[in-house]
Protein backbone atom coordinates (compact mmCIF):
# COMPACT_ATOMS: atom_id res chain seq x y z
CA UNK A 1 9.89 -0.85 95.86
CA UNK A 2 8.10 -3.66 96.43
CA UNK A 3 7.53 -4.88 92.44
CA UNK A 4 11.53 -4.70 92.42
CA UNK A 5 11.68 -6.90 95.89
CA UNK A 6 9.55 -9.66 94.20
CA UNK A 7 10.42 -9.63 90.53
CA UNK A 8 12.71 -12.61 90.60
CA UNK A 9 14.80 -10.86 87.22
CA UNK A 10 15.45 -7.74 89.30
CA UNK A 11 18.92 -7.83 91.63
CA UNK A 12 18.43 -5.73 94.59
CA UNK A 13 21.81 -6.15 96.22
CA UNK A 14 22.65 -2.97 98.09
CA UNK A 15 19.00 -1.38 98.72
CA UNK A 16 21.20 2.19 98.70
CA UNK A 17 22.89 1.45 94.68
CA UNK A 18 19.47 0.22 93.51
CA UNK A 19 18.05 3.63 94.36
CA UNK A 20 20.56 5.28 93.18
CA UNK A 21 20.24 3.83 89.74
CA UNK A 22 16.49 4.05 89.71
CA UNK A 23 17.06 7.91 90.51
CA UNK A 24 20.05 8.06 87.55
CA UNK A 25 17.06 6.57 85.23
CA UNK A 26 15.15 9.20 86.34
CA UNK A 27 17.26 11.79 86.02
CA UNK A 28 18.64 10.73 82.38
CA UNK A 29 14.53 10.95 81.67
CA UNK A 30 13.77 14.56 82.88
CA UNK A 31 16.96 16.04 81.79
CA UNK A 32 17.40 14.74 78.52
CA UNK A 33 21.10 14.55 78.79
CA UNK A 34 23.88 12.31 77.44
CA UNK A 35 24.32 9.00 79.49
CA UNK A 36 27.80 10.26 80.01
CA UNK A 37 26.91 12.99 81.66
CA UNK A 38 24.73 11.43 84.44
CA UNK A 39 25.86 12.73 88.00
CA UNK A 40 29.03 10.33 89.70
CA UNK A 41 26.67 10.12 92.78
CA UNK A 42 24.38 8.13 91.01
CA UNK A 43 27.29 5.76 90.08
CA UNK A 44 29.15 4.94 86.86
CA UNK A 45 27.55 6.09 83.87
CA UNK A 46 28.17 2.86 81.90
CA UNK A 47 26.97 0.84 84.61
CA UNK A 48 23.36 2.02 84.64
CA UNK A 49 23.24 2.56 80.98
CA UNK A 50 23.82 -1.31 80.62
CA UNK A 51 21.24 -1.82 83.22
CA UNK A 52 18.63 0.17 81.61
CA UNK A 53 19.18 -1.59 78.01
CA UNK A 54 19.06 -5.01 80.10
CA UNK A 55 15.37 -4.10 81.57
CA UNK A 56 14.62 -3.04 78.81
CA UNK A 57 15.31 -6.07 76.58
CA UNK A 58 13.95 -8.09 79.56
CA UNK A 59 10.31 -6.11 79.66
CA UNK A 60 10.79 -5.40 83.33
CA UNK A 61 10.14 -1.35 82.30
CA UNK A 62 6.66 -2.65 80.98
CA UNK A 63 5.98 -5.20 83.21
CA UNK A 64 6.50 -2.29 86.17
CA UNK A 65 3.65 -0.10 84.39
CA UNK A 66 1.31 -3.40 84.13
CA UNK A 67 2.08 -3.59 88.11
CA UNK A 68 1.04 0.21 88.71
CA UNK A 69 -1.78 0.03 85.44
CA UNK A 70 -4.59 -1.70 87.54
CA UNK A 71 -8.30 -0.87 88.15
CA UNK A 72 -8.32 1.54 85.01
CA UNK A 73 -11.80 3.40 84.59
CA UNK A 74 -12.54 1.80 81.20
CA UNK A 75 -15.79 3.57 81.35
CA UNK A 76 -14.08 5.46 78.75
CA UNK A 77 -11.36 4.75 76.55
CA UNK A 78 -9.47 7.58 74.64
CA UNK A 79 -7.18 7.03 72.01
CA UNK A 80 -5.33 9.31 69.91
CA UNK A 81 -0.93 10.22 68.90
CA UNK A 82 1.13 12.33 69.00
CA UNK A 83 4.72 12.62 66.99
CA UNK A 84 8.01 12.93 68.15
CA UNK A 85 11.03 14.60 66.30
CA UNK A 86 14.06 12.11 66.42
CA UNK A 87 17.89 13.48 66.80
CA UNK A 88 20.34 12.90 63.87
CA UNK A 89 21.65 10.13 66.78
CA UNK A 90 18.68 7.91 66.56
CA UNK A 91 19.51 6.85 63.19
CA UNK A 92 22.14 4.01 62.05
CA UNK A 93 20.61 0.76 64.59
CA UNK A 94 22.59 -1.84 64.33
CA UNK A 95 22.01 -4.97 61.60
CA UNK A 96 21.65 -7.41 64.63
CA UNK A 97 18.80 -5.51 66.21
CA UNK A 98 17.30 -5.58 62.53
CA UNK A 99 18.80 -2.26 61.39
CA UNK A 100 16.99 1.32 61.72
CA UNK A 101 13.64 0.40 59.45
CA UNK A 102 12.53 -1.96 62.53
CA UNK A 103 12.98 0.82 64.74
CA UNK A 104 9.70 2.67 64.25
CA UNK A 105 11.03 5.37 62.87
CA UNK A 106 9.99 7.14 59.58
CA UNK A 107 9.77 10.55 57.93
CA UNK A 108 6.45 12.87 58.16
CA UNK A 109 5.97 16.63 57.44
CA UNK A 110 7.88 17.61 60.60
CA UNK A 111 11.02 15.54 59.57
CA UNK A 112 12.74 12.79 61.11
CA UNK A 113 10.44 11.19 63.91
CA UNK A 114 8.80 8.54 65.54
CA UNK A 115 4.91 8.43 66.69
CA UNK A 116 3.21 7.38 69.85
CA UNK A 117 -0.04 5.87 69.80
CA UNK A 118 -1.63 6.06 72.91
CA UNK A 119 -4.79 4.67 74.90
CA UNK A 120 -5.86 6.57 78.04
CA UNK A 121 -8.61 5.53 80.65
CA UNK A 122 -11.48 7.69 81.78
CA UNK A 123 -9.04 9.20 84.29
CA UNK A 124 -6.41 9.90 81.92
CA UNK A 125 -4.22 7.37 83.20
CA UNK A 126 -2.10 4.95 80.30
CA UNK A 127 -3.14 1.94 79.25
CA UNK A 128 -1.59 0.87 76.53
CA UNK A 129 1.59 2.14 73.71
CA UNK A 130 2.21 1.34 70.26
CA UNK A 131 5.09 2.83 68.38
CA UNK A 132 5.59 3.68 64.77
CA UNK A 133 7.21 5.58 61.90
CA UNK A 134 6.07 9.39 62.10
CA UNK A 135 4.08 9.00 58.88
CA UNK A 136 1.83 6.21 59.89
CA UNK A 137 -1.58 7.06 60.25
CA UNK A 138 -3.80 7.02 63.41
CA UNK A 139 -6.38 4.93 62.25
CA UNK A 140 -3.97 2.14 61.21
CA UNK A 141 -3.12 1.11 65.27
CA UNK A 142 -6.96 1.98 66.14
CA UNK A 143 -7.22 -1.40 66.49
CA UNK A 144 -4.47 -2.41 68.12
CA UNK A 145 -4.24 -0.26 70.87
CA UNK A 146 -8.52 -1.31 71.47
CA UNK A 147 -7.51 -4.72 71.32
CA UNK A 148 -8.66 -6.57 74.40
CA UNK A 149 -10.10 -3.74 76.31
CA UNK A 150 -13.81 -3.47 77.01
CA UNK A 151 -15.69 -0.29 77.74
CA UNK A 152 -18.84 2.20 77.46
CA UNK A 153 -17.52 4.70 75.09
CA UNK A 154 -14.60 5.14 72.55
CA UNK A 155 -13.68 9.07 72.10
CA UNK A 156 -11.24 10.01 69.54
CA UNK A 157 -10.94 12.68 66.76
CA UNK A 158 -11.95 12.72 63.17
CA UNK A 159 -8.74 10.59 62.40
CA UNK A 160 -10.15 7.26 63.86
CA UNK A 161 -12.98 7.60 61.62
CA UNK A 162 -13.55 4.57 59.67
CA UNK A 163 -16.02 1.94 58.81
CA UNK A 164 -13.53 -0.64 59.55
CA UNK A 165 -11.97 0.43 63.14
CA UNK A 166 -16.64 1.64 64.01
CA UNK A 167 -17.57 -2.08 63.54
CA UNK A 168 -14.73 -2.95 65.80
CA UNK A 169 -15.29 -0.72 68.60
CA UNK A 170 -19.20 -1.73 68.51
CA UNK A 171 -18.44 -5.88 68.10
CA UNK A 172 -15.19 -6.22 69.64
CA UNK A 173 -14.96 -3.94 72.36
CA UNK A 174 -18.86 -3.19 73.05
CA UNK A 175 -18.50 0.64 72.99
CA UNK A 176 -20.46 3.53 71.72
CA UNK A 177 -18.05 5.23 68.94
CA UNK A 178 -18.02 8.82 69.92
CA UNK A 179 -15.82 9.90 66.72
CA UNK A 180 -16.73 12.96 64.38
CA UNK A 181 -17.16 12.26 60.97
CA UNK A 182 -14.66 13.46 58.40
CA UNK A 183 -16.16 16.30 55.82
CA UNK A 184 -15.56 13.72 53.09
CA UNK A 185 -17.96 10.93 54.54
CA UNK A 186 -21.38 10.73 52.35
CA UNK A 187 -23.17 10.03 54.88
CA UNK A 188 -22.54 11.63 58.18
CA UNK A 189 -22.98 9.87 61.55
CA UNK A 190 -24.27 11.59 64.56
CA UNK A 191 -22.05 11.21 67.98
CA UNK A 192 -22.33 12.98 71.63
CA UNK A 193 -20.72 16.41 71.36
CA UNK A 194 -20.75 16.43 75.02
CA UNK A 195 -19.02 13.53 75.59
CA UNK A 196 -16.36 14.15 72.77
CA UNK A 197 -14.83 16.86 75.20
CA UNK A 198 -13.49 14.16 77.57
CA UNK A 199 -10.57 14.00 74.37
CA UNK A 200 -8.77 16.56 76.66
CA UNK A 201 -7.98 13.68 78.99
CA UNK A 202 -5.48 12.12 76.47
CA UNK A 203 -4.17 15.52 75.74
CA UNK A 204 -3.01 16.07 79.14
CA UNK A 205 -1.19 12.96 79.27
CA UNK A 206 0.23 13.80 76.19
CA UNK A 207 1.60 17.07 77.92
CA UNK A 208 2.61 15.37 80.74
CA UNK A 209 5.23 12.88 79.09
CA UNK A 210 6.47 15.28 77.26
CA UNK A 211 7.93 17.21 80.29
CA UNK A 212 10.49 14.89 80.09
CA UNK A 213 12.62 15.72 78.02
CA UNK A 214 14.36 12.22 77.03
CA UNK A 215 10.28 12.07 75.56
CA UNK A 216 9.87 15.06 74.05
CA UNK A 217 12.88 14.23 71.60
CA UNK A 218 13.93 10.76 70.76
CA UNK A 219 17.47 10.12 71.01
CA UNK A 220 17.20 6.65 71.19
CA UNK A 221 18.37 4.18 68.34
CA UNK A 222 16.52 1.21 69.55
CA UNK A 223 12.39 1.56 70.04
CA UNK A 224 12.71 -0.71 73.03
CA UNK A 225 15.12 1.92 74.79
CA UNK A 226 12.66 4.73 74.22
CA UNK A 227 9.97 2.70 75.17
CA UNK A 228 11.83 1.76 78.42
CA UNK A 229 11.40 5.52 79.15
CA UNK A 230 7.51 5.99 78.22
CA UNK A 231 6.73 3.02 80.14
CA UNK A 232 9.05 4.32 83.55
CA UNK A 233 6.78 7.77 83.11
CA UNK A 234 3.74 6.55 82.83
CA UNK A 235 4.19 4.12 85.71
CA UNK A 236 4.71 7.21 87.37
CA UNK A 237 1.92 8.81 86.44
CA UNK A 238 0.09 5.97 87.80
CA UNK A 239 1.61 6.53 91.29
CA UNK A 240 0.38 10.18 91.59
């Protein structure tokens, strides 16, 4: 509670209502269900649905993960995605929030969907999201999810191999690139099998979010909203 107590954008008020939106946030999460459907003990339904969109469009979901996301073990770093099916409801974003295409949210083999991108720690613990359409590939946000992060060792599959996104892990963030090459490279590179088996550390997380079941299918028109949710998770994660 005490990132709530001094964020000056947050209004405690009653200490008792806070929680009991924070736990109708939480529930919404796990369950999956409609907003309309969240418990009356938790309070009205509309109520914390606007308050959720309006921490959301503030960045005080994120900014409580960068408050949890501290002393990482950037020994390693471990990224790799993972897609999401989207519900029929997803679709149709309003033209002021720049209509459905700016919603990261495209078509791949398994349909309608959205992908994470994701950057783990040496621990497994988050460090860093992107979001895009489901047929974007995972060597495209390589880069972006590395960017500003400094560390031993990058492990990833066979999909983050390429010349450009090696000469940026070994100049830019100062890390052995433990990638496999792909069958179609003429000239193969060597990398520490070993070492390559820490990839189940990203996995896990992977597994993890995906117990929740607002996660595991996106229901959300806006990316920001279903961000809101990845970023409330994984600040948990960081707590246990």
């Amino acid at each position: 509670m005490r990132f709530f107590y001094q964020h000056p954008g947050v209004y405690i008020g009653q200490g008792i209502k806070f929680r009991y939106f924070i736990a109708g946030v939480f529930w919404i999460m796990r369950t999956g269900a409609p907003w309309r459907d969240v418990p009356e003990r938790y309070g009205q339904w509309n109520s914390i649905y606007q308050r959720y969109g309006r921490w959301c469009d503030r960045g005080i979901w994120a900014e409580l993960f960068a408050y949890f996301a501290q002393e990482p073990d950037l020994e390693w770093l471990i990224p790799d995605s993972t897609i999401i099916r989207a519900h029929p409801c997803a679709a149709g974003a309003p033209k002021r929030r720049g209509g459905q295409d700016s919603q990261a949210l495209g078509r791949s083999k398994g349909g309608f969907s959205t992908k994470i991108h994701i950057l783990v720690d040496g621990l497994g613990n988050p460090l860093d999201f992107v979001l895009t359409g489901g047929q974007r590939h995972d060597k495209t946000q390589g880069t972006v999810l590395l960017q500003g992060f400094k560390g031993a060792y990058v492990i990833a599959d066979k999909a983050y191999d390429s010349d450009d996104l090696i000469d940026f892990i070994l100049a830019e963030v100062g890390a052995i690139p433990v990638i496999p090459p792909r069958s179609n490279r003429t000239e193969p590179r060597d990398y520490d099998t070993y070492l390559y088996k820490a990839r189940y550390l990203v996995e896990c997380f992977i597994n993890k979010i995906k117990w929740r079941r607002r996660l595991f299918v996106r229901y959300e028109k806006l990316d920001s909203r279903y961000l809101g949710f990845l970023y409330f998770a994984s600040a948990l994660i960081w707590i246990q």
